[in-house]
Protein backbone atom coordinates (compact mmCIF):
# COMPACT_ATOMS: atom_id res chain seq x y z
CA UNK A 1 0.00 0.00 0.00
CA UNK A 2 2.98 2.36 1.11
CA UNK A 3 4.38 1.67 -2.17
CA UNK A 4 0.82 2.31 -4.08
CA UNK A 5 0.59 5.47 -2.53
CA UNK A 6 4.33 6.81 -3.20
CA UNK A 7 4.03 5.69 -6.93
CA UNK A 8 0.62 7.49 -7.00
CA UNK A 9 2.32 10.60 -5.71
CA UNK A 10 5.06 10.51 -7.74
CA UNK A 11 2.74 9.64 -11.09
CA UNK A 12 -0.50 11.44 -10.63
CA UNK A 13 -0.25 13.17 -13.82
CA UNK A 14 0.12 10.60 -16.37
CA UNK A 15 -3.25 8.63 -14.76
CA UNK A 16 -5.10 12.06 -15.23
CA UNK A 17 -3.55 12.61 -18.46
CA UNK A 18 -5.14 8.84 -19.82
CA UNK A 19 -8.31 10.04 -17.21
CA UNK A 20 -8.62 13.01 -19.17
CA UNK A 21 -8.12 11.50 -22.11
CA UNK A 22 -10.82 8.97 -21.73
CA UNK A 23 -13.64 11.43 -20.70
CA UNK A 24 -13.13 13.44 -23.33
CA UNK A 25 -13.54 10.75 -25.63
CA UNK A 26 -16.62 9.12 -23.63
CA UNK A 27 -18.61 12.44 -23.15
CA UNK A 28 -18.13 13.74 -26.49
CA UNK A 29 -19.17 10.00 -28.27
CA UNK A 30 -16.65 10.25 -30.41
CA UNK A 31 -15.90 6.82 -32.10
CA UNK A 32 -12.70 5.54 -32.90
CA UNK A 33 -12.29 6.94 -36.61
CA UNK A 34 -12.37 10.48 -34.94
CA UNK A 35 -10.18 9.88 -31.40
CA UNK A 36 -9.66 6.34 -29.76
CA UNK A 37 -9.27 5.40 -26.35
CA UNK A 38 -6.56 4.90 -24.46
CA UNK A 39 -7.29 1.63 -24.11
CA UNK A 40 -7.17 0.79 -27.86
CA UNK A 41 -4.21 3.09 -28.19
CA UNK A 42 -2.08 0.96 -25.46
CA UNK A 43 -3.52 -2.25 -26.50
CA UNK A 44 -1.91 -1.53 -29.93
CA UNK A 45 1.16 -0.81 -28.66
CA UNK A 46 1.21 -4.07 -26.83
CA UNK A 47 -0.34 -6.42 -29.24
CA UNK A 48 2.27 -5.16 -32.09
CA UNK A 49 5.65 -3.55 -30.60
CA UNK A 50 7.40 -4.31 -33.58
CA UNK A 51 5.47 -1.91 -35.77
CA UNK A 52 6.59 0.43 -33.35
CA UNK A 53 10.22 -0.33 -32.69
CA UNK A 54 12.11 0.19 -35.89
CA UNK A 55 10.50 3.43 -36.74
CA UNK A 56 11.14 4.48 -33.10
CA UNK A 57 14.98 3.80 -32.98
CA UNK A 58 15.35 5.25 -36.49
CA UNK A 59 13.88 8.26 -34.76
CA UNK A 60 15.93 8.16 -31.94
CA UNK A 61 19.16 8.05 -33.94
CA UNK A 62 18.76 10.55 -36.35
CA UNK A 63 17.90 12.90 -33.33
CA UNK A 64 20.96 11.80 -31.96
CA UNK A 65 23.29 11.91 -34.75
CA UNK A 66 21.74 15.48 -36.15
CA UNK A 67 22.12 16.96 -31.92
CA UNK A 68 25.61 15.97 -32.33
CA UNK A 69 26.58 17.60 -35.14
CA UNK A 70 24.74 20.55 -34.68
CA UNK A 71 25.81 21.06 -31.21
CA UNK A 72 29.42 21.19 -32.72
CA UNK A 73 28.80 23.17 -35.36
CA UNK A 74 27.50 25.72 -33.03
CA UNK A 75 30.34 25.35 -30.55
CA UNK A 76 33.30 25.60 -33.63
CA UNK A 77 31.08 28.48 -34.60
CA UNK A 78 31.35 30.09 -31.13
CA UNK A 79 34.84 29.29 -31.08
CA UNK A 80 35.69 31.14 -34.22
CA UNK A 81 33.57 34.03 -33.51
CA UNK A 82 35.49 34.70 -30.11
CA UNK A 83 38.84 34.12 -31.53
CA UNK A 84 38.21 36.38 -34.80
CA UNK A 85 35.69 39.92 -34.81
CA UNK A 86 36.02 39.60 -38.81
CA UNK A 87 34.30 36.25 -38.45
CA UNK A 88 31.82 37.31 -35.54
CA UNK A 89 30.76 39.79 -38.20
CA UNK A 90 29.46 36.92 -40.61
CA UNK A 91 28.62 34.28 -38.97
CA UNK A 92 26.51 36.09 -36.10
CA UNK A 93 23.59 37.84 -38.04
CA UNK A 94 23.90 34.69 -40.53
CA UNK A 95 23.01 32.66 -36.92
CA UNK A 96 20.24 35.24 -36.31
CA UNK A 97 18.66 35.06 -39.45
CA UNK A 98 18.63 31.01 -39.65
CA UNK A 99 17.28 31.09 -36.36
CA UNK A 100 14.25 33.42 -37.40
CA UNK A 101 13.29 31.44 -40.08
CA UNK A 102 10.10 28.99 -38.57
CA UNK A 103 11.45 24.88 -38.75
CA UNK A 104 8.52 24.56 -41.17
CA UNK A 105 9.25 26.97 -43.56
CA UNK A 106 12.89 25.57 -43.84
CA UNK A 107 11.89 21.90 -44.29
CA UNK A 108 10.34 22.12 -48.11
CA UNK A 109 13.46 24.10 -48.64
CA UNK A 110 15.76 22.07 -47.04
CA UNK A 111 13.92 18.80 -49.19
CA UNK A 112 14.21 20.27 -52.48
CA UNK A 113 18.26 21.05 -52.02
CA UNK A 114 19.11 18.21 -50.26
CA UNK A 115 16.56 15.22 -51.45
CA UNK A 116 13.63 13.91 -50.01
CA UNK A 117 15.08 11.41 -47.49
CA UNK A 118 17.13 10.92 -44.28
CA UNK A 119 19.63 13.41 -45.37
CA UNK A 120 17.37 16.17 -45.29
CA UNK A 121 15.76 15.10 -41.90
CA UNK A 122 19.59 15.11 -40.58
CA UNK A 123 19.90 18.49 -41.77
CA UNK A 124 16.85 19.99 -40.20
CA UNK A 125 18.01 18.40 -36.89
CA UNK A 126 21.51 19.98 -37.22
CA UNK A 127 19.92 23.60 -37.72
CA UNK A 128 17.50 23.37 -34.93
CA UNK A 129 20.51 22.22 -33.00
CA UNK A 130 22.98 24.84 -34.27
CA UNK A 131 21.67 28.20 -32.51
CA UNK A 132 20.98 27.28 -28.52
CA UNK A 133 24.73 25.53 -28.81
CA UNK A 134 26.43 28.47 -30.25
CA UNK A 135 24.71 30.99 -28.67
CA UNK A 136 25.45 29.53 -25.26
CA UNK A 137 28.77 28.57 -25.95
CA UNK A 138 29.57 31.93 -27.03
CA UNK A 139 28.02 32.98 -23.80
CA UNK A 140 30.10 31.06 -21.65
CA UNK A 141 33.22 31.89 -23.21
CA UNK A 142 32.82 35.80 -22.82
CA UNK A 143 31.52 35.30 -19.18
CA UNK A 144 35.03 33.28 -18.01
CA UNK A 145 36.09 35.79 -15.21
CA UNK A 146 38.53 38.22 -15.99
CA UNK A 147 40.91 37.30 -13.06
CA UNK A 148 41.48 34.76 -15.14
CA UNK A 149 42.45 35.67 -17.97
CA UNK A 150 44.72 37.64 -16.69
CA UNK A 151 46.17 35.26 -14.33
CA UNK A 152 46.99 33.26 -17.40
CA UNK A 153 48.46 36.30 -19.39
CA UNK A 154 50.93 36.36 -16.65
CA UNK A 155 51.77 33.35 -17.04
CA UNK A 156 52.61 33.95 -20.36
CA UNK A 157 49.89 31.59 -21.55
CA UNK A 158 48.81 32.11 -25.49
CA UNK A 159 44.89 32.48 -26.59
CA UNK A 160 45.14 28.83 -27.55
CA UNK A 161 46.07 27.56 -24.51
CA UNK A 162 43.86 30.02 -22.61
CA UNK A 163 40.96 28.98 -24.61
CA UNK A 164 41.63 24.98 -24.06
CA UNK A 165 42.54 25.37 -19.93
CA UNK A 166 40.26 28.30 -19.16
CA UNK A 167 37.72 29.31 -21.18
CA UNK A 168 36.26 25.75 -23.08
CA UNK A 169 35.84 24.57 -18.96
CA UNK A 170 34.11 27.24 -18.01
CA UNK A 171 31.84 27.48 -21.06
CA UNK A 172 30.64 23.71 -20.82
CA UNK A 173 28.11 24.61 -18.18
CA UNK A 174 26.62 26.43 -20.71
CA UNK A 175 27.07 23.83 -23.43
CA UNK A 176 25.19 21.75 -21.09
CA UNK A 177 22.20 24.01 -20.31
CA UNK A 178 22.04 24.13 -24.72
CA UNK A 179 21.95 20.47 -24.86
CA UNK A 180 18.92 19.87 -22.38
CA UNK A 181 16.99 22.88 -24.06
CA UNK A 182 18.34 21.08 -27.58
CA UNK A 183 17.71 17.16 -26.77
CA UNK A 184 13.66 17.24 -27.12
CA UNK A 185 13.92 19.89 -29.79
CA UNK A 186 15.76 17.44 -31.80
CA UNK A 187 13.94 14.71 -31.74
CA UNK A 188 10.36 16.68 -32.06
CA UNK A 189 12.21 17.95 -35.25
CA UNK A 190 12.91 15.21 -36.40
CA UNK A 191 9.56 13.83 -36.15
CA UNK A 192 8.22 16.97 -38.07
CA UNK A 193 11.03 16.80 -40.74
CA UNK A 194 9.45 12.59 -41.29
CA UNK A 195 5.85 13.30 -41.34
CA UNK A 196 6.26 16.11 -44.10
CA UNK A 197 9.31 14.45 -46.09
CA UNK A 198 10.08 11.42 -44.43
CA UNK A 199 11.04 7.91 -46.00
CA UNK A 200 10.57 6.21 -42.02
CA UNK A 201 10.50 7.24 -38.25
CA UNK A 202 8.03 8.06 -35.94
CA UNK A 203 6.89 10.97 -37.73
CA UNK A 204 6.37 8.80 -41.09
CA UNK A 205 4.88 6.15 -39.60
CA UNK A 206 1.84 8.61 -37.89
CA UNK A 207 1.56 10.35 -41.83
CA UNK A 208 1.16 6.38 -42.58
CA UNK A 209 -1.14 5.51 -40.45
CA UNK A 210 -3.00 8.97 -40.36
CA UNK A 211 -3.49 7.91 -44.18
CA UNK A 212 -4.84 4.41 -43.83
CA UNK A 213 -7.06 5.38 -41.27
CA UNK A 214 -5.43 3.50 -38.21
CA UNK A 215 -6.35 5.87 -36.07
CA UNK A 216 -5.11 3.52 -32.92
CA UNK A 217 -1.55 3.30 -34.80
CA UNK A 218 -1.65 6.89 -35.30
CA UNK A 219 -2.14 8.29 -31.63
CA UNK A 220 -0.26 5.40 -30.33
CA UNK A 221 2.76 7.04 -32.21
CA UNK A 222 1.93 10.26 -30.89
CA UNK A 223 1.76 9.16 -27.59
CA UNK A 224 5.46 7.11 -27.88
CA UNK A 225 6.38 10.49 -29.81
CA UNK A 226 5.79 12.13 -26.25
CA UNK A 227 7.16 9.62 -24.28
CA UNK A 228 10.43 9.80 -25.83
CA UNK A 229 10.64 13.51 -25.97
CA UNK A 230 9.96 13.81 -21.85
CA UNK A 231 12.35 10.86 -21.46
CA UNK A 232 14.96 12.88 -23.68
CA UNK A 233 15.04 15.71 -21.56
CA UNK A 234 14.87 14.01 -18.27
CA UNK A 235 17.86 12.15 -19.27
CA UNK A 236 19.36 15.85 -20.71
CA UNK A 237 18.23 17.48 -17.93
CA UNK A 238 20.30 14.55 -15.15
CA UNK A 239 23.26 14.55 -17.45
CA UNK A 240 23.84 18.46 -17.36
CA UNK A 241 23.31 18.24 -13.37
CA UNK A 242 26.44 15.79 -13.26
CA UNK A 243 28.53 18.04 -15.65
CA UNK A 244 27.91 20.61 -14.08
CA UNK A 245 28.71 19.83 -10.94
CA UNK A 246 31.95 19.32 -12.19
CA UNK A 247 32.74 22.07 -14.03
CA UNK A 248 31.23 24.59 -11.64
């Protein structure tokens, strides 16, 4: 019972999320070719994980490859905007202007330069990714205190080697804090970039079933969609907490 109760505590939400969701559903009458119930929705998940699985994990590691790169993209960017003002000059408003641009508006774009496929999904993710990691890093690097810097100048210590000892440590906080804002945002990219130009994934697999009318297929990969991108920045959110505590 003691454990009933702590679990309830700790879990509340979800239940009134699936309560929620069921009531709406039940008072409305809707039938399942308009909104399902959770019920149908998690018995399709459990009758057929392996229509789920493949398209999941393709998800998941496109995310993860496209965070990656775009995180260091951003962070070389950084780099070579603190180290150069000639450079800052480009590659800042360039940054600015990408980042205006809405995700959706770049995608068609994006799918007629680089082909409709997994390249252009990659690409999306490594934009997305590319602004909160440069912007931060670039942050972190101009906030290193100036004691020092100067500490090191004394020392004789060259802008390399002051920006490998002093500066990169301090600035991964802030690398840290861009990759659990980044994470989700990559993989709910991602997701996008497959429903509207997708080949497979998560986000292909809903613009599948949405199609066929599987309507239990289709919010039971919008509910894993969900899932994943709360469990993405839980596990973003505890990894920054233990870098952090090392670099602070």
């Amino acid at each position: 019972m003691r454990r009933a109760l702590g679990a309830l505590a700790h879990y509340w939400p979800i239940a009134a999320v699936f309560v929620g969701w069921d009531l709406w559903v039940v008072l409305n009458g809707y039938t399942t070719v308009v909104a399902p119930r959770p019920g149908l929705v998690l018995a399709d998940i459990a009758a057929e994980p392996g229509a789920y699985a493949g398209d999941l994990l393709r998800t998941l590691l496109t995310s993860l490859v496209g965070l990656v790169l775009g995180m260091g993209v951003g962070i070389l960017a950084a780099i070579a905007v603190w180290s150069s003002a000639a450079v800052s000059g480009v590659v800042t408003p360039a940054a600015l202007v990408l980042r205006s641009v809405p995700v959706t508006a770049m995608i068609p774009v994006i799918a007629r330069v680089a082909g409709y496929g997994d390249s252009s999904i990659l690409l999306i993710i490594v934009v997305v990714s590319f602004f909160p990691a440069f912007v931060l890093t670039v942050s972190g690097l101009a906030a290193t205190p100036a004691a020092g810097r100067d500490l090191f100048g004394v020392l004789g210590a060259g802008r390399l080697r002051t920006l490998v000892r002093l500066q990169l440590p301090h600035a991964v906080p802030h690398v840290m804090v861009a990759f659990r804002l980044t994470a989700p945002s990559a993989v709910l990219a991602a997701l996008l970039a497959e429903y509207l130009v997708g080949t497979g994934g998560l986000g292909h697999l809903f613009s599948t079933a949405r199609s066929y009318m599987e309507l239990e297929r289709a919010w039971g990969t919008a509910l894993l969609a969900t899932v994943v991108s709360v469990l993405v920045f839980v596990l973003a959110r505890g990894a920054e907490r233990r870098v952090g505590a090392r670099f602070s």
